[in-house]
Structure formats: structure tokens, C-alpha cells
N, C-alpha and C. Protein backbone atom coordinates (compact mmCIF):
# COMPACT_ATOMS: atom_id res chain seq x y z
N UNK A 1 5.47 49.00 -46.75
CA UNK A 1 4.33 49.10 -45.85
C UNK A 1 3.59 47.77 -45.73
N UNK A 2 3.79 47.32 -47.04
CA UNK A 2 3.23 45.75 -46.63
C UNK A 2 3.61 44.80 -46.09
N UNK A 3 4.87 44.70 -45.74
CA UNK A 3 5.84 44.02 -45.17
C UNK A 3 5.62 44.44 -44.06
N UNK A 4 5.01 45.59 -43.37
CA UNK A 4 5.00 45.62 -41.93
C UNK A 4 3.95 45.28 -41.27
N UNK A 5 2.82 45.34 -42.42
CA UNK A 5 1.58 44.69 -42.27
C UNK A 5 1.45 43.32 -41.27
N UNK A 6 1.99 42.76 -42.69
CA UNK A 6 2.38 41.10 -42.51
C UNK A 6 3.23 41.07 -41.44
N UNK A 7 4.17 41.78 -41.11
CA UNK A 7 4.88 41.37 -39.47
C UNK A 7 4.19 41.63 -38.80
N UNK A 8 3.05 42.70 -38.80
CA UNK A 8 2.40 42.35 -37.10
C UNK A 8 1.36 41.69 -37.33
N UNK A 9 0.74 40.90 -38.32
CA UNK A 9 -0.62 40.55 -38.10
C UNK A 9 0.54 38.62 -38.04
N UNK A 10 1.60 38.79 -38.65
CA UNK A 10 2.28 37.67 -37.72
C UNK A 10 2.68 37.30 -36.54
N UNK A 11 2.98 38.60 -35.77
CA UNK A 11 3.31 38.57 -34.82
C UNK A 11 2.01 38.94 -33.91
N UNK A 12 0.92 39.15 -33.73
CA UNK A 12 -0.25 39.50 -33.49
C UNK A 12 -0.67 38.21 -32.79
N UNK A 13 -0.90 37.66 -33.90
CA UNK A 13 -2.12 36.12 -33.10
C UNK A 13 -0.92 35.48 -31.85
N UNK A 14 0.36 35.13 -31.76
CA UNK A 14 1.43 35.10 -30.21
C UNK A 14 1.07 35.36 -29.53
N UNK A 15 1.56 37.27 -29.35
CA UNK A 15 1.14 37.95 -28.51
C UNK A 15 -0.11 37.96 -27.68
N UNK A 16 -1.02 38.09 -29.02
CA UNK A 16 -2.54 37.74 -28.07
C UNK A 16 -2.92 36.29 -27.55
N UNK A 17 -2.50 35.24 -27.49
CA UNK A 17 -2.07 34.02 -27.02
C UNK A 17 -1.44 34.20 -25.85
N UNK A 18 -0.65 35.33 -25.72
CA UNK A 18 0.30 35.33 -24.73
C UNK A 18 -0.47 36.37 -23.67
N UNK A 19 -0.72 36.93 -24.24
CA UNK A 19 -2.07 37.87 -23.19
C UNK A 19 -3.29 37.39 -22.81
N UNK A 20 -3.42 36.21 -23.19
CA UNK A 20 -4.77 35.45 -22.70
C UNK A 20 -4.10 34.36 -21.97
N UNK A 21 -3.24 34.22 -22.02
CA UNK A 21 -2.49 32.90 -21.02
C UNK A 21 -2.04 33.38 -19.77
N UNK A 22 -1.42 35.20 -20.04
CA UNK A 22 -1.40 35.82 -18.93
C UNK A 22 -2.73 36.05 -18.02
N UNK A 23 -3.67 37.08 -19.15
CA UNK A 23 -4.87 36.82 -17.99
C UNK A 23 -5.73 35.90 -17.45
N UNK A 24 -4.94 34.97 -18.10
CA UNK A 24 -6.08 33.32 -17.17
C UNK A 24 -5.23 33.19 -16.00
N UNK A 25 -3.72 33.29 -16.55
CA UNK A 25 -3.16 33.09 -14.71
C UNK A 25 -3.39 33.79 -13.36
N UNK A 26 -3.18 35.57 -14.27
CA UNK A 26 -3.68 36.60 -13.07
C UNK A 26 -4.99 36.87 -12.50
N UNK A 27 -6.12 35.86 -13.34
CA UNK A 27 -7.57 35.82 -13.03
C UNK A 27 -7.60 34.30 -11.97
N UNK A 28 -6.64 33.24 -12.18
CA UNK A 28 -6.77 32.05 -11.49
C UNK A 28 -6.16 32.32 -10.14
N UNK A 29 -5.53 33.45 -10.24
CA UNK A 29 -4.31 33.72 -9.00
C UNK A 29 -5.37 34.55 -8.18
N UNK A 30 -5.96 35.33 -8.79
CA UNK A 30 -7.32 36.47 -7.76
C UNK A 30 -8.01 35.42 -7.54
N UNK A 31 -9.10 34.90 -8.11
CA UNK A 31 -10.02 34.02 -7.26
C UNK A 31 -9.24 32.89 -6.55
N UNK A 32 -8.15 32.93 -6.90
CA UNK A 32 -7.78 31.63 -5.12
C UNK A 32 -7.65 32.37 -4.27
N UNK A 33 -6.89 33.71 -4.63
CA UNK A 33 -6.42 34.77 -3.35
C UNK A 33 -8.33 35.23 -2.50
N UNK A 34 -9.17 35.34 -3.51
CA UNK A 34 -10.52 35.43 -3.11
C UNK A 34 -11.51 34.31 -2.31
N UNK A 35 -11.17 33.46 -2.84
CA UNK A 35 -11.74 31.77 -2.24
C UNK A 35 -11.01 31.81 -0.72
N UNK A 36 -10.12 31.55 -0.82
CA UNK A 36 -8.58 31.56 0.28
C UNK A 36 -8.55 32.57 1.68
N UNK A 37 -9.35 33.89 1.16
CA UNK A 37 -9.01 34.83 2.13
C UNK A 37 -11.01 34.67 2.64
N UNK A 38 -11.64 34.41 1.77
CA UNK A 38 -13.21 34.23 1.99
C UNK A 38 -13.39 32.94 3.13
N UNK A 39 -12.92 31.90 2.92
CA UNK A 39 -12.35 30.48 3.54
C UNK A 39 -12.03 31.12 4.99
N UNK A 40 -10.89 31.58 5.22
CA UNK A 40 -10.31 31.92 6.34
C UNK A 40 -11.56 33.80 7.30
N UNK A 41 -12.20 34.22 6.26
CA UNK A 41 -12.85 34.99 7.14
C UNK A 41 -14.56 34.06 7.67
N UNK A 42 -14.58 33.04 6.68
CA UNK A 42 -15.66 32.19 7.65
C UNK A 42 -14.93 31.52 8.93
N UNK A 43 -13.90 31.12 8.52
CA UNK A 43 -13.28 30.28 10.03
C UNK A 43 -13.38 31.57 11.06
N UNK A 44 -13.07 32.77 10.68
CA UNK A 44 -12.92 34.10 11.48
C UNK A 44 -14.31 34.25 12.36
N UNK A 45 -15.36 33.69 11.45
CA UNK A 45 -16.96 34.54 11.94
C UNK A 45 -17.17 33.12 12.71
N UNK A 46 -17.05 32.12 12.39
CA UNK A 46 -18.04 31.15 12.96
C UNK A 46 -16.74 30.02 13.85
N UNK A 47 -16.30 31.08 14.74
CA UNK A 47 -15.23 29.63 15.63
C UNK A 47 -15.75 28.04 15.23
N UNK A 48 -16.91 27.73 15.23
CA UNK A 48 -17.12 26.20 15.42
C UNK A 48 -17.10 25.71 14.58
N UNK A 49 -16.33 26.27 13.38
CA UNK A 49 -15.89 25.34 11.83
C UNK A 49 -14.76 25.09 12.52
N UNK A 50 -14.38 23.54 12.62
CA UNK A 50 -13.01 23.17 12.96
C UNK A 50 -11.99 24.15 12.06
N UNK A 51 -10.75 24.30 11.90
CA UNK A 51 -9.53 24.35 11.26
C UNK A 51 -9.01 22.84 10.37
N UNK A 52 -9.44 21.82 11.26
CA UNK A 52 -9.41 21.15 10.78
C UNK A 52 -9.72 19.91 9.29
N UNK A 53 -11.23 21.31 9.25
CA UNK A 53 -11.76 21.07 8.06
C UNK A 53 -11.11 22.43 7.27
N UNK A 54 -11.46 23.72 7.55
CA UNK A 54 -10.60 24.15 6.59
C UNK A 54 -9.90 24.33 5.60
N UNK A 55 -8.77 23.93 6.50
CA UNK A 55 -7.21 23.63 6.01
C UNK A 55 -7.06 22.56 4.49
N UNK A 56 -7.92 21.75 4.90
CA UNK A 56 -8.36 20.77 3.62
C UNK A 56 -9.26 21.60 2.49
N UNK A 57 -10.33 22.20 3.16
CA UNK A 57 -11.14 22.71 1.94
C UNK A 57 -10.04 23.99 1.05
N UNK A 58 -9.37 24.59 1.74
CA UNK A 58 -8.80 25.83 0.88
C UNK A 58 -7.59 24.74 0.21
N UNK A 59 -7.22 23.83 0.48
CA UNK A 59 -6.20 23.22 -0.48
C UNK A 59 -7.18 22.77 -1.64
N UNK A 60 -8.30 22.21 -1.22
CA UNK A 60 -8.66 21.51 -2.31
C UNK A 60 -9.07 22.12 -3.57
N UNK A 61 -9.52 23.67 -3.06
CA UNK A 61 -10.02 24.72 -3.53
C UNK A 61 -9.04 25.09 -4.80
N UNK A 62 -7.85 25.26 -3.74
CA UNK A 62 -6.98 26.11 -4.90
C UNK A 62 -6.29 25.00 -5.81
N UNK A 63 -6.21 24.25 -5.56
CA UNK A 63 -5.91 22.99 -6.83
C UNK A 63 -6.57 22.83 -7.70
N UNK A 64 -8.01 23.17 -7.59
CA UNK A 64 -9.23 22.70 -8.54
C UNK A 64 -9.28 24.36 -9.51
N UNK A 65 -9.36 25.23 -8.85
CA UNK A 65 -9.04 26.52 -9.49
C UNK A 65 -7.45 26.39 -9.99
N UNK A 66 -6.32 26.40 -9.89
CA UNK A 66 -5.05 26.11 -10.80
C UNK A 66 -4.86 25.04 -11.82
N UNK A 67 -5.65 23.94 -11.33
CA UNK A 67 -5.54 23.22 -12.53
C UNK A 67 -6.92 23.33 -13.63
N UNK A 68 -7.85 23.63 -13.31
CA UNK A 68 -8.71 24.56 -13.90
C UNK A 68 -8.11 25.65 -14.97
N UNK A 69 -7.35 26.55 -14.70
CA UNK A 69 -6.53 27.49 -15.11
C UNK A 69 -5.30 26.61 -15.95
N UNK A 70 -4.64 25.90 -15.36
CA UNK A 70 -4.03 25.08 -16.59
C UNK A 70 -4.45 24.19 -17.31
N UNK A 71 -5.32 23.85 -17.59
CA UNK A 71 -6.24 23.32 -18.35
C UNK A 71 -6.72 24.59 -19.53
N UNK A 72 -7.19 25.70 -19.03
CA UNK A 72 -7.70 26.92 -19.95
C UNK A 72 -6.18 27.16 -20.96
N UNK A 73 -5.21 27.23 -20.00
CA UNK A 73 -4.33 27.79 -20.55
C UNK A 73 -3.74 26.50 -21.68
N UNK A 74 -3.71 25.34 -21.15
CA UNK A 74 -3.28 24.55 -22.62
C UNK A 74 -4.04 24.48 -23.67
N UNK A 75 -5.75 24.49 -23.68
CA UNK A 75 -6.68 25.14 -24.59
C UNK A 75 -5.91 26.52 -25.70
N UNK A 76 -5.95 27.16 -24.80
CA UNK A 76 -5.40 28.47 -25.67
C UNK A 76 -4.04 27.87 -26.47
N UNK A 77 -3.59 26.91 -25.40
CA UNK A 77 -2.12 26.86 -26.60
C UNK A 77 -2.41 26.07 -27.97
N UNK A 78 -3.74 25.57 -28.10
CA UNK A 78 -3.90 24.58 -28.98
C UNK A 78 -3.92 22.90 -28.63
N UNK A 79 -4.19 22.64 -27.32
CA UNK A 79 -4.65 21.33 -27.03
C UNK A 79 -5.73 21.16 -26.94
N UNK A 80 -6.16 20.09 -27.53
CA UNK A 80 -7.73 19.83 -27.32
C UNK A 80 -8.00 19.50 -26.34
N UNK A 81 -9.31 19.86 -25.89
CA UNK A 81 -9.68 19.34 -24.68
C UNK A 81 -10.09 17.97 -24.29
N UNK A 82 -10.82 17.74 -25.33
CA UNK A 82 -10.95 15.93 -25.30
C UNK A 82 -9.70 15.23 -25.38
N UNK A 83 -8.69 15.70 -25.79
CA UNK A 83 -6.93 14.91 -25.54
C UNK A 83 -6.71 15.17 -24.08
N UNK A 84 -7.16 16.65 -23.82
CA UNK A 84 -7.09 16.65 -22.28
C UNK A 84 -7.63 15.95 -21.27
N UNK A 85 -9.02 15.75 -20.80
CA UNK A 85 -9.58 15.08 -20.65
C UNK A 85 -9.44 12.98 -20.69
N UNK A 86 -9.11 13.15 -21.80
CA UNK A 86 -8.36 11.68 -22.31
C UNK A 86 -7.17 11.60 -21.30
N UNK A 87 -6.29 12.07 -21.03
CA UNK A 87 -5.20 12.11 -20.90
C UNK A 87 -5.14 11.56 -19.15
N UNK A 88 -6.25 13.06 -18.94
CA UNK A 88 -6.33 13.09 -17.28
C UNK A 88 -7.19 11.78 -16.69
N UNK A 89 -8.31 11.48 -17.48
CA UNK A 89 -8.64 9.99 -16.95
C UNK A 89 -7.84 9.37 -17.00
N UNK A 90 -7.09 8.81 -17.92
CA UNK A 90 -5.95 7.34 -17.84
C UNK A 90 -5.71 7.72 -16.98
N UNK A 91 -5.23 8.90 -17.02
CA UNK A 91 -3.67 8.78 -15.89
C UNK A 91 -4.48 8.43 -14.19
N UNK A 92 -5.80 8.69 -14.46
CA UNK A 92 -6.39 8.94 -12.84
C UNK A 92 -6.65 7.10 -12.30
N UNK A 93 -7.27 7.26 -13.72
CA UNK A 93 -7.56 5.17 -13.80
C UNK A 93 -5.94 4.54 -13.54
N UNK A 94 -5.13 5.14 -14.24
CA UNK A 94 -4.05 3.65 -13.97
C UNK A 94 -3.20 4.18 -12.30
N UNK A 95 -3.43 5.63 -11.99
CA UNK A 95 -3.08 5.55 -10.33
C UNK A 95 -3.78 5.23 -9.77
N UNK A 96 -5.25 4.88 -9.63
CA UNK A 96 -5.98 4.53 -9.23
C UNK A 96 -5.74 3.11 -8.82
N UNK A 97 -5.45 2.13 -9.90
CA UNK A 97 -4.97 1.02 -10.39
C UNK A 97 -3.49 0.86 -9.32
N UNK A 98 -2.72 1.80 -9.32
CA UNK A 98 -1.65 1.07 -8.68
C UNK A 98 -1.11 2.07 -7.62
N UNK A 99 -2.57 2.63 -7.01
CA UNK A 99 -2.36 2.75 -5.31
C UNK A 99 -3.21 1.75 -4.87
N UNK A 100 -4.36 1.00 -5.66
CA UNK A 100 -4.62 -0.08 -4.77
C UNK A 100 -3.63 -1.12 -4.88
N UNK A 101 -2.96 -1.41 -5.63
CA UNK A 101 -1.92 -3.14 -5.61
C UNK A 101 -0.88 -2.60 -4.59
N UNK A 102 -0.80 -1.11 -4.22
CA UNK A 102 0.34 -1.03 -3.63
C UNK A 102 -0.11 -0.63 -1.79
N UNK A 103 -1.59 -0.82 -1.62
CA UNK A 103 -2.01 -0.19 -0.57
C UNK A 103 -1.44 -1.30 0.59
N UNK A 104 -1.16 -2.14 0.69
CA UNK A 104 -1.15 -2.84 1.62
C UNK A 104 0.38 -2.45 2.30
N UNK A 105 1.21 -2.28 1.46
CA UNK A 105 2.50 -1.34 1.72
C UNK A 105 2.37 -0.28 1.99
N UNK A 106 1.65 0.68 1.30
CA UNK A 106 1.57 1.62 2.23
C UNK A 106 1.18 1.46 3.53
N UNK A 107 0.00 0.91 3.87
CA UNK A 107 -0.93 0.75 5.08
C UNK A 107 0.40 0.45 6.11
N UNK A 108 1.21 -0.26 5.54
CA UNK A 108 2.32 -0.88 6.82
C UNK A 108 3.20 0.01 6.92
N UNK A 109 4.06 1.43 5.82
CA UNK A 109 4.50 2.08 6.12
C UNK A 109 4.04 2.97 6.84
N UNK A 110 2.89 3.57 6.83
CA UNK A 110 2.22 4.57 7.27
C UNK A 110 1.82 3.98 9.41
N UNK A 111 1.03 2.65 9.00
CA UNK A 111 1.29 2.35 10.71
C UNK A 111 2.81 2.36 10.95
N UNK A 112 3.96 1.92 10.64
CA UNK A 112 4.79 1.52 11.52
C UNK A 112 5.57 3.14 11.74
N UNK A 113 4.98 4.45 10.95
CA UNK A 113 5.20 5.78 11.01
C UNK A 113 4.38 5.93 12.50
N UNK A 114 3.11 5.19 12.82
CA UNK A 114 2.26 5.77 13.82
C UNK A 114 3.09 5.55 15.21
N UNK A 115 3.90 3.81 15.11
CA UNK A 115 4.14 2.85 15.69
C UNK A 115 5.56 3.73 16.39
N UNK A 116 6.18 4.15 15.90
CA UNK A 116 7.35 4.94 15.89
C UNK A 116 6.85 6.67 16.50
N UNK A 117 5.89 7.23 15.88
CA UNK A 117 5.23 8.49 17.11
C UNK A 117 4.62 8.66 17.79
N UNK A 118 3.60 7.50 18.35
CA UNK A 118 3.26 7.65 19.34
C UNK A 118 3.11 6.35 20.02
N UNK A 119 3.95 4.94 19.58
CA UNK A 119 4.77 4.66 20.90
C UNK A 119 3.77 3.74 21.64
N UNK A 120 3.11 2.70 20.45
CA UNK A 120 1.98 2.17 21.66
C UNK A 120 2.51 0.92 22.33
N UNK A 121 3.68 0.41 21.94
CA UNK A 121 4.77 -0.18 22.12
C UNK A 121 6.24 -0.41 22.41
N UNK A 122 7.14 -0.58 22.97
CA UNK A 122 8.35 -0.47 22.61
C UNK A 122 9.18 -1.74 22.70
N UNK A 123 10.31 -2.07 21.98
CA UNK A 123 11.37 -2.68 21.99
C UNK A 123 11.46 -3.68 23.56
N UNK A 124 11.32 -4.94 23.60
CA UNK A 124 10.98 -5.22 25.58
C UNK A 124 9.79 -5.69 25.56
N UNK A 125 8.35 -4.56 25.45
CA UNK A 125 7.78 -5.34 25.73
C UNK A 125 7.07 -6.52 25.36
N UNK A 126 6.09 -6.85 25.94
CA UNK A 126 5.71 -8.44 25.65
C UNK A 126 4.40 -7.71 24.88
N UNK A 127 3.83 -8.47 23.79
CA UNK A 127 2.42 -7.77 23.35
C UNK A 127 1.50 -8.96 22.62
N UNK A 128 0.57 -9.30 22.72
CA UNK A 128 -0.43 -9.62 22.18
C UNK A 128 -1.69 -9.45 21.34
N UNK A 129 -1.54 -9.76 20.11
CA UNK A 129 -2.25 -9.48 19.25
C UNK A 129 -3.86 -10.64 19.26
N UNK A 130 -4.96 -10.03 19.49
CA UNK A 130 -6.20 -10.54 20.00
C UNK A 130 -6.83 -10.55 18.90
N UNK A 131 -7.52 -11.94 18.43
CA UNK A 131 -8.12 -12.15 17.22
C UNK A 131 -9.54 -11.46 18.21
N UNK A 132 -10.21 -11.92 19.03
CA UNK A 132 -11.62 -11.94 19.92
C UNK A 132 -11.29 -12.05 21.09
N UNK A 133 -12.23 -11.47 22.37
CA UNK A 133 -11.77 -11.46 23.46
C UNK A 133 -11.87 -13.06 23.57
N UNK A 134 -12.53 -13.98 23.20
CA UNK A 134 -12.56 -15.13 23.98
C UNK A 134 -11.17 -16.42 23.53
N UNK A 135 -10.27 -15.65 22.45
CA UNK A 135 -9.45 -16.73 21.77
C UNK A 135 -8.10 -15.74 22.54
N UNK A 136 -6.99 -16.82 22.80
CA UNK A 136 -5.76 -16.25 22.75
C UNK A 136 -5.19 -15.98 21.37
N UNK A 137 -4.26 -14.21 21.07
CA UNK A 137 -4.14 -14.22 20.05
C UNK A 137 -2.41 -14.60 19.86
N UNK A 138 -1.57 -14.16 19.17
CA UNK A 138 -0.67 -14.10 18.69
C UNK A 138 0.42 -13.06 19.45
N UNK A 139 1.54 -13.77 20.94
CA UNK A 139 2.04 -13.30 21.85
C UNK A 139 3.15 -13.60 21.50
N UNK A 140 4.29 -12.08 21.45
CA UNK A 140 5.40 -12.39 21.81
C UNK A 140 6.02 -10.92 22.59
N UNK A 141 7.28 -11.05 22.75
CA UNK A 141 8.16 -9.98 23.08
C UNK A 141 9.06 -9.64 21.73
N UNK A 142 8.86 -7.96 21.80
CA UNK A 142 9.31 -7.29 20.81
C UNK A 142 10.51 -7.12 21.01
N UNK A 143 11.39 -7.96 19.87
CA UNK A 143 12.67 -7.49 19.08
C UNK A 143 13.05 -6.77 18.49
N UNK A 144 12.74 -6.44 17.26
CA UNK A 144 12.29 -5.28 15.87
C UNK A 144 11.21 -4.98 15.67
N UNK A 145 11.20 -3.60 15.06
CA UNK A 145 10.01 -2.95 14.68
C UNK A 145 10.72 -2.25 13.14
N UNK A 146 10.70 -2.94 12.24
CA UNK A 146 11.08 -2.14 10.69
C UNK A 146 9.60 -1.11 10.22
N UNK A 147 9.87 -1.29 9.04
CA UNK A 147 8.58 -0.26 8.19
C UNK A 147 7.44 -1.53 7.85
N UNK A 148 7.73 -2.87 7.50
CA UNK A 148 6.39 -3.09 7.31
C UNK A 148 6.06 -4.35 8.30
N UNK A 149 7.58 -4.41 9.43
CA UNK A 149 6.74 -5.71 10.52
C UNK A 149 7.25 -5.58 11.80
N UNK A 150 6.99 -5.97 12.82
CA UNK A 150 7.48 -6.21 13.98
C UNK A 150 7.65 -7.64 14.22
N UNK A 151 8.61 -7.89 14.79
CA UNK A 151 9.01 -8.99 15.10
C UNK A 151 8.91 -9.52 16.17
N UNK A 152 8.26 -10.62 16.85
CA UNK A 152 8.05 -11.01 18.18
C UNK A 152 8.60 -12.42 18.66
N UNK A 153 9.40 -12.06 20.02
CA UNK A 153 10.04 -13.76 19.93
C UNK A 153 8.89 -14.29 20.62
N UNK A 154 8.76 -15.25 20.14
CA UNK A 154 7.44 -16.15 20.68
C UNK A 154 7.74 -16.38 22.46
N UNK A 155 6.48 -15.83 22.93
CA UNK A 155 7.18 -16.73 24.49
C UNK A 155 6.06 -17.78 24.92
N UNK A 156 5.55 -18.69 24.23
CA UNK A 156 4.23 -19.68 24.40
C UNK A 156 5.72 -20.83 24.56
N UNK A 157 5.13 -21.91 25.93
CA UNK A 157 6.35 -23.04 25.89
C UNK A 157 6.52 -23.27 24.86
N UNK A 158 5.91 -24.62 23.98
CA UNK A 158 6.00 -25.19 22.85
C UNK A 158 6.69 -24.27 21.99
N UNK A 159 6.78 -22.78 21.95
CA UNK A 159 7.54 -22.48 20.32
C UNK A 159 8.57 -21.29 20.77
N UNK A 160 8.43 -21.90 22.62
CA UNK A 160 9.52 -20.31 22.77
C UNK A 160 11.36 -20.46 21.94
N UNK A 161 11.18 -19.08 21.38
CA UNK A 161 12.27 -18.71 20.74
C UNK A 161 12.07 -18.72 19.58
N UNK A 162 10.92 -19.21 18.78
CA UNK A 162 10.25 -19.00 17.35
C UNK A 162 10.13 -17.18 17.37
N UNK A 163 10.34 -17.13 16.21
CA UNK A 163 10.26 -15.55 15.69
C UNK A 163 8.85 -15.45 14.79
N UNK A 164 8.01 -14.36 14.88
CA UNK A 164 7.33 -14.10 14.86
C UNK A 164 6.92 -12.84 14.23
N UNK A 165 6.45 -12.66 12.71
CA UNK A 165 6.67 -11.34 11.64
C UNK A 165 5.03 -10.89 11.94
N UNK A 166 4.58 -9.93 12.61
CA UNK A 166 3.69 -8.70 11.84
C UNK A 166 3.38 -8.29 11.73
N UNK A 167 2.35 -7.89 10.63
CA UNK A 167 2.70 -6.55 9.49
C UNK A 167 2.12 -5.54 10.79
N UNK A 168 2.78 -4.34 10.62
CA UNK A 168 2.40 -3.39 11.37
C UNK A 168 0.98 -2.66 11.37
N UNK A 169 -0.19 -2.87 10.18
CA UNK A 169 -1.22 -2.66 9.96
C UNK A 169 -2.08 -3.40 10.99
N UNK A 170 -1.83 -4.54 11.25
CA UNK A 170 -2.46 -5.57 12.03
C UNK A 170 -2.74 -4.75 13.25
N UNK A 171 -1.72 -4.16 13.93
CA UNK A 171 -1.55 -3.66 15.36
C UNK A 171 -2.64 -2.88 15.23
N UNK A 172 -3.02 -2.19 14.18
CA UNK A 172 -4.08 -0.72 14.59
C UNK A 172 -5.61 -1.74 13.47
N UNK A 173 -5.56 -2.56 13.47
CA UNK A 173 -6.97 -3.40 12.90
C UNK A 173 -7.34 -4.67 13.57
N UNK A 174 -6.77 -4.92 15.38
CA UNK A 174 -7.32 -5.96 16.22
C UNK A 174 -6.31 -5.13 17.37
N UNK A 175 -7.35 -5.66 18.49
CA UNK A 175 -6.97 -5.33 19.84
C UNK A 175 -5.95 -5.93 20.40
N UNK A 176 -5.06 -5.53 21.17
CA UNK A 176 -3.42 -5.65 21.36
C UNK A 176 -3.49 -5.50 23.07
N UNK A 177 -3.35 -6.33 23.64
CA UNK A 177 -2.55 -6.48 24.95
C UNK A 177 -0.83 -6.18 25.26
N UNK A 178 -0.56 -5.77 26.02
CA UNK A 178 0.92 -5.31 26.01
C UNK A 178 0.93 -5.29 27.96
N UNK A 179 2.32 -5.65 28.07
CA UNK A 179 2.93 -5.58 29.13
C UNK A 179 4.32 -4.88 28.87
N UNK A 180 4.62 -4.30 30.18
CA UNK A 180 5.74 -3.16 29.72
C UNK A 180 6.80 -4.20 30.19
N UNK A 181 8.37 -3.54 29.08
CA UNK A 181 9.68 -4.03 29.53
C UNK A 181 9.66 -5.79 30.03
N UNK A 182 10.71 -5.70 31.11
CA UNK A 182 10.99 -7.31 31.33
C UNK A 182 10.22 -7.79 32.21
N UNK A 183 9.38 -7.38 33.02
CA UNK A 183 8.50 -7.72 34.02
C UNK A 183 7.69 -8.79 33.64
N UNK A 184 7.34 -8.32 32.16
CA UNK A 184 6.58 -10.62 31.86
C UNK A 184 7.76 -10.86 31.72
N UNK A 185 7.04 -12.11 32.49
CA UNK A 185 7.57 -13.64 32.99
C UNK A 185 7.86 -14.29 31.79
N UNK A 186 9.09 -14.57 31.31
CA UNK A 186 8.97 -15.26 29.96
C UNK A 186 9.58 -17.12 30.32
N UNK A 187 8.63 -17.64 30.42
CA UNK A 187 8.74 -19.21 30.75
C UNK A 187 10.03 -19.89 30.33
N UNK A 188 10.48 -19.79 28.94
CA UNK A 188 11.70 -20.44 28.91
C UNK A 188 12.53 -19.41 28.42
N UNK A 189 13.32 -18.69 28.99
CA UNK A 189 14.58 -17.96 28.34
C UNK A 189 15.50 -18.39 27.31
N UNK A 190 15.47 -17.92 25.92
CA UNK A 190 16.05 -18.49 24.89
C UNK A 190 16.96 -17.43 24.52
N UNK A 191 17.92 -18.03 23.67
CA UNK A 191 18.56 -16.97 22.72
C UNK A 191 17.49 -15.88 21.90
N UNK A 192 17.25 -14.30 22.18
CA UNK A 192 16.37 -13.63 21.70
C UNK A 192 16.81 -13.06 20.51
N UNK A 193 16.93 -13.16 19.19
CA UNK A 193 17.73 -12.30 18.32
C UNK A 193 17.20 -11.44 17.58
């Protein structure tokens, strides 16, 4: 009889570990299903909340409630929370840290994504990149368009047939002149490559 004692008061503290890990999930899973369906009956009552906002708030919602909930639940398993905590700053500080060294790449993948759907350019034409209306900026005709440059053959006399790199961020952070296809006049016709 004592031996069975000792097996369940061994097997006891698990189980109830395991039933509190369950009901933190099935309690984190109702209030998103509650937040989530509450979210969508305000968009219901008041048309003039965009969707647009929305759509963002119920994501942000249910991330902050699930990881909330996994957070409770590694508690229960025996992690401290200050290791937790510890853990989740670094990690926030050093991405933090290296989405800015890496933003400038993104910025050029992400325009030359814009550059590619909606097309404020194409392959042909001639385009100009405008430092100020009163300066001429940086004119050529488009050759390539990769992920982080466009390429322009220069058509100014002095450097026609010079190639010309850039970054695709530029295009959507200064004002851009463009002429369609072959219709500019390109002064000296060079080898275009």
C-alpha cells in the first residue's frame, strides 16, 4: 500500500503540470477566439473602422495572448522568468541590431518588389532621377532592373554609353521623370548592354 502511495504522489506533481499547461493553452485559445470574434463584431457595428486597421490589430492581439500563454506555460515547466525575460530582450536587442545594418538591403529589395508590381517604369524607357526641381538629376535609359539596382545607359553627350547603377530605394525617395519606350531622342546611339 505504500508503494502505491509513493507512485501516485510521484506521478501526481506531472500530471498536474500537465493539466495546467493544458489549461493555459485551452484558456489562451478562448480569449483569442474571444478578442478575434469581439475585433471582427466592432468592424461589424461601426463600418468606418477601416479593415485595414483591423486586420493588424487581431494579429497583433493574438500573438501577444499566445506568446503570453507560452511564456505561462514555460513557467510551469520550471523556467524562470527572469531567464525568460533575459532571453527575450537579447534576442529583441541583437534583431534589432541587425535589421538595422541590414535595412538598406532590404529597403532595395522591397522597392525593386514595388518596381516590378506596379510598373512605374519599364525596360526602354528613358528616366530621370531629380535631386530638386531646379538641378538636372541623374538620366538614363533603362537596361536592367535586378533586386537592389537599375541600370541606366547614360544618354547625356559627354558620357553617352556610361552605365549607370541605382539602388532601387532612390526611385521612391526623389522625384523621377520618365519618358516612355524609344521615343526619347537619344543623341548618340551607342552599344546599349
Amino acid at each position: 500500500m505504500e508503494d502505491i502511495r509513493l507512485l501516485v504522489v510521484e506521478w501526481s506533481e506531472p500530471l498536474v503540470r500537465a493539466g495546467q499547461v493544458i489549461l493555459i493553452l485551452l484558456l489562451a485559445w478562448l480569449v483569442q477566439r474571444i478578442v478575434t470574434r469581439s475585433i471582427s463584431r466592432l468592424g461589424g457595428r461601426y463600418p468606418q473602422v477601416p479593415q485595414e486597421l483591423l486586420l493588424p490589430l487581431r494579429g497583433g492581439l493574438r500573438w501577444l495572448i499566445m506568446g503570453s500563454a507560452f511564456m505561462l506555460v514555460l513557467e510551469r515547466l520550471g523556467v524562470s522568468a527572469e531567464v525568460l525575460w533575459t532571453a527575450l530582450t537579447g534576442f529583441t536587442a541583437v534583431a534589432a541590431v541587425a535589421f538595422f545594418a541590414i535595412w538598406s538591403v532590404l529597403s532595395n529589395l522591397f522597392c525593386s518588389v514595388l518596381i516590378f508590381a506596379l510598373g512605374p517604369f519599364r525596360l526602354g524607357d528613358v528616366v530621370e532621377v531629380v535631386d530638386s526641381g531646379d538641378k538636372p538629376g541623374v538620366k538614363g535609359r533603362v537596361v536592367n532592373i535586378n533586386l537592389f539596382y537599375t541600370t541606366l545607359n547614360d544618354v547625356d553627350e559627354g558620357n553617352a554609353g556610361a552605365l549607370l547603377q541605382i539602388p532601387n530605394s532612390l526611385f521612391f525617395q526623389k522625384a523621377v521623370r520618365r519618358w516612355r519606350g524609344p521615343d526619347y531622342p537619344i543623341i548618340n546611339r551607342t552599344n546599349e548592354n
